[in-house]
Protein backbone atom coordinates (compact mmCIF):
# COMPACT_ATOMS: atom_id res chain seq x y z
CA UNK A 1 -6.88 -21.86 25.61
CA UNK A 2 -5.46 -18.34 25.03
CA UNK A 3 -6.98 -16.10 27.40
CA UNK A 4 -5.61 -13.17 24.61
CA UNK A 5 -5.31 -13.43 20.86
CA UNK A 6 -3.63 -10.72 19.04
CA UNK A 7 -4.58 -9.90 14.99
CA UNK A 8 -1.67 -8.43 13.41
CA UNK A 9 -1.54 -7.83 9.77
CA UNK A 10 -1.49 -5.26 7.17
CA UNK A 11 -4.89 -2.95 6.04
CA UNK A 12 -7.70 -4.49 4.61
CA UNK A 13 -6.69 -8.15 5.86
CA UNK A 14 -9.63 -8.55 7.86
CA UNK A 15 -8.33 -8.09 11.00
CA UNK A 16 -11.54 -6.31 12.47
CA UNK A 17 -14.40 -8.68 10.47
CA UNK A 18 -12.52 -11.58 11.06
CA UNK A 19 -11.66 -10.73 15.10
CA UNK A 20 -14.90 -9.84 15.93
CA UNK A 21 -16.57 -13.14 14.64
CA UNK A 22 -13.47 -14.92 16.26
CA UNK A 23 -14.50 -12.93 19.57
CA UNK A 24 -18.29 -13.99 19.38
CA UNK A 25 -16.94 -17.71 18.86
CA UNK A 26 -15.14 -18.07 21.65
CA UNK A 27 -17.42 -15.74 24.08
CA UNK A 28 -14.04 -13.03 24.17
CA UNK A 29 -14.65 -9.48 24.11
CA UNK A 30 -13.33 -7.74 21.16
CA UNK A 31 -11.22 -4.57 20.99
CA UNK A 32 -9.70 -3.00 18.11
CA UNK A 33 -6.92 -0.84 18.65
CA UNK A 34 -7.40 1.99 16.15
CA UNK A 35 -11.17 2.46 17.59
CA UNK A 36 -9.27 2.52 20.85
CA UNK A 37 -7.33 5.13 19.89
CA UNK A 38 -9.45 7.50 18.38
CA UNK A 39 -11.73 7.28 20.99
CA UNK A 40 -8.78 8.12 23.41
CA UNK A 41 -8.04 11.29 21.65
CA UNK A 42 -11.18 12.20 20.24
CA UNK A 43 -10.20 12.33 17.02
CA UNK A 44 -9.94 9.81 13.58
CA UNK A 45 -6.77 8.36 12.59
CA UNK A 46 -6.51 11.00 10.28
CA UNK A 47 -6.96 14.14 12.58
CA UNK A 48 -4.20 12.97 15.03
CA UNK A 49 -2.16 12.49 11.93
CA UNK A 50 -2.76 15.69 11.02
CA UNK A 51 -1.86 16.90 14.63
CA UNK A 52 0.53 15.15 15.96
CA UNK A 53 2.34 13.40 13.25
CA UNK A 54 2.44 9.42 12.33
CA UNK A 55 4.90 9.88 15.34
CA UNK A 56 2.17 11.05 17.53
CA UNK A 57 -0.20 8.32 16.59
CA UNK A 58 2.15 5.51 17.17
CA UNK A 59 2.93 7.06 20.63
CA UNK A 60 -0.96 6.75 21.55
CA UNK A 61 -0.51 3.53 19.64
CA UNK A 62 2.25 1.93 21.95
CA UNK A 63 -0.09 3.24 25.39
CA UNK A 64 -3.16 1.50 24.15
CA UNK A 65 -1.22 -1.94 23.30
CA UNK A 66 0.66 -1.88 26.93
CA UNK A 67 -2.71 -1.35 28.81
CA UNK A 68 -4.01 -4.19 26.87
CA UNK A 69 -1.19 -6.70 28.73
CA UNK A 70 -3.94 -6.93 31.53
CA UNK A 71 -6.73 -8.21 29.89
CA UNK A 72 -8.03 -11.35 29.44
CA UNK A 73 -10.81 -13.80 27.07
CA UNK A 74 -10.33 -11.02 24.59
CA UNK A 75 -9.54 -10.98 20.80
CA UNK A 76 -7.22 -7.91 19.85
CA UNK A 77 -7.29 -6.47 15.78
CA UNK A 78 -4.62 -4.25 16.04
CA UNK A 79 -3.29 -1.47 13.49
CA UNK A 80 -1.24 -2.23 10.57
CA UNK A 81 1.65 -0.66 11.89
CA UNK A 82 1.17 -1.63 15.69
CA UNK A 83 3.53 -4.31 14.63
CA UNK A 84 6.57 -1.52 15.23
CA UNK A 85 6.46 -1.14 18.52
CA UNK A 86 9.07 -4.40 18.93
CA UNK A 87 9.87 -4.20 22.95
CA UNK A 88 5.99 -3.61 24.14
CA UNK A 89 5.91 -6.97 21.32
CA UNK A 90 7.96 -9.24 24.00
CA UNK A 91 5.76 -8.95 26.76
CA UNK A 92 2.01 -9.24 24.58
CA UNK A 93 3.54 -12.07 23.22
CA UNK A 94 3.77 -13.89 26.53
CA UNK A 95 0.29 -13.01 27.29
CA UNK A 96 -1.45 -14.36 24.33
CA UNK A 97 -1.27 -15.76 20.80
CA UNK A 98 -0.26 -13.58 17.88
CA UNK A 99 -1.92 -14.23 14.72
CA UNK A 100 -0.69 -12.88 11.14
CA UNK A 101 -3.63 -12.61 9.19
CA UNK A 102 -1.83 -11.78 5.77
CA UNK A 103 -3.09 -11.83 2.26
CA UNK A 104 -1.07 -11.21 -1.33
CA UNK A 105 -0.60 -7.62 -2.66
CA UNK A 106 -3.39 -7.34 -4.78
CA UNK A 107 -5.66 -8.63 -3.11
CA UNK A 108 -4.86 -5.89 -0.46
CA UNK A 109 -5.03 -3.29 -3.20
CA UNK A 110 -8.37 -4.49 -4.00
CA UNK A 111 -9.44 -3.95 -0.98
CA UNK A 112 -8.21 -1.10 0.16
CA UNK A 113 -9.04 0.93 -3.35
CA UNK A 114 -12.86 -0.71 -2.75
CA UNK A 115 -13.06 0.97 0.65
CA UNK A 116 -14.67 4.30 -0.03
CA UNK A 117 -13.57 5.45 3.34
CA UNK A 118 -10.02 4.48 3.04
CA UNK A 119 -8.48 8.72 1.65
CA UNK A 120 -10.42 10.08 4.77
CA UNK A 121 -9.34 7.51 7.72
CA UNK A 122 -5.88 6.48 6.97
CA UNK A 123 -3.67 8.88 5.59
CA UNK A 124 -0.88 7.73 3.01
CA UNK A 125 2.01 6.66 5.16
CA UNK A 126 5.42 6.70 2.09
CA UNK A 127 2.89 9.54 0.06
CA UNK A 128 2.87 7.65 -3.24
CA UNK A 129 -0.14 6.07 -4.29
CA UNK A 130 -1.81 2.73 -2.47
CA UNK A 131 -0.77 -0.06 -4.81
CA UNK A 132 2.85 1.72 -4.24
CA UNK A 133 2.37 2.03 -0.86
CA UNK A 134 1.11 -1.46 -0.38
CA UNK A 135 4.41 -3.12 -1.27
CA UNK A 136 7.02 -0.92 0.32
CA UNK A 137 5.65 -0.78 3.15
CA UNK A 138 4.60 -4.74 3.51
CA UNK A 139 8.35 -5.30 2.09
CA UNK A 140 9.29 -3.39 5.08
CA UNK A 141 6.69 -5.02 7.67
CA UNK A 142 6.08 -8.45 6.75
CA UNK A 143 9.49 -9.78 8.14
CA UNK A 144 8.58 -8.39 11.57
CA UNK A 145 4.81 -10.02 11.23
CA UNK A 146 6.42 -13.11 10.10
CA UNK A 147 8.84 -13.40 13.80
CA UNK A 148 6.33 -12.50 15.29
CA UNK A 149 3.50 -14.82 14.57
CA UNK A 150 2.22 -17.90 16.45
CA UNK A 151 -0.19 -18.57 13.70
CA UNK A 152 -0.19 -17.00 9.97
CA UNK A 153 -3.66 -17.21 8.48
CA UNK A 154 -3.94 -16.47 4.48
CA UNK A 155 -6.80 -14.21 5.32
CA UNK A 156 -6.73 -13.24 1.01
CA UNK A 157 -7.82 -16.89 -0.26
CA UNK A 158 -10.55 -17.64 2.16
CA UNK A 159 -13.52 -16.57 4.27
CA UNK A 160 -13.68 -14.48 6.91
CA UNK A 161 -15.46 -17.56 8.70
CA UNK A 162 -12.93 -20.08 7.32
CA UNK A 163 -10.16 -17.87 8.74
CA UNK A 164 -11.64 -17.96 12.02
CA UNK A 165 -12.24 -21.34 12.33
CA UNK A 166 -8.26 -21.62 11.59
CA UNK A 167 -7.86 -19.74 14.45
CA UNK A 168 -10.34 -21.46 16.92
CA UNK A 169 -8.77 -24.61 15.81
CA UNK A 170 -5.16 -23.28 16.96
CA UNK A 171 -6.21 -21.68 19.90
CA UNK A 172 -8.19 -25.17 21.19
CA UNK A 173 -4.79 -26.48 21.23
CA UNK A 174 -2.86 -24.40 22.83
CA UNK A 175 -3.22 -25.99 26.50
């Protein structure tokens, strides 16, 4: 069985509710790389935005995936856009199993619009609004979540639990 399983996927797919049920299933620890982060610098997503620039987050971003190369029975949600960082992507990749949890457009809007938190933790990354947002930036990500995925899980038309017992089933197979 994978000893790591990375979550990659856009907002609001249920990368954290989904990877820490799949992490108390299998007996993994769970880490999610945003909480990572901000506990790192002491700041939200939105203050080292503020500071330092989307560049300056994704910098922190791309230290906290390569020290995560060395762990092991542990279940990974990363960031939306952790999915950038393409080289530090060739080596997690042969260290665990990379799972796309994706859902359709508006069902992400949903979500993301029903998250009261959303304006104060994740600043706008193209400036328009979400629902705008939510499709130029998944045009410009999903093709890169897509070559990258060992497993894609429709995250939007099922379950948290359902999606994670698509997961434990793929993961039981692999060796």
């Amino acid at each position: 069985m994978a000893e790591l399983i990375f979550l990659i996927g856009y907002r609001a797919v249920g990368k954290t509710t989904i990877g820490r049920q799949l992490a108390a299933q299998l007996g993994y620890d769970f880490v999610d790389s945003d909480i990572m982060i901000c506990e790192n610098k002491g700041q939200t997503v939105a203050e080292i935005v503020a500071a330092e620039g989307w560049a300056g987050f994704r910098a922190a971003e791309a230290a906290v995936l390569a020290s995560l190369v060395q762990r092991r029975r542990c279940v990974v949600a990363t960031g939306g856009g952790a999915i950038l960082h393409q080289a530090l992507w060739k080596e997690l990749k042969q260290t665990g199993v990379v799972v796309w949890l994706r859902a359709e457009q508006d069902v992400i809007c949903s979500r993301i619009m029903g998250d009261e938190a959303t304006a104060g933790q994740r600043p706008s990354l193209t400036g328009g609004g979400i629902c705008s947002e939510v499709v130029t930036v998944l045009a410009e990500r999903e093709p890169l979540y897509q070559k990258l995925a060992d497993l894609t899980v429709d995250s939007g038309c099922m379950t948290p639990q359902q999606a994670m017992m698509q997961i434990v089933d793929f993961v039981s197979q692999d060796g």
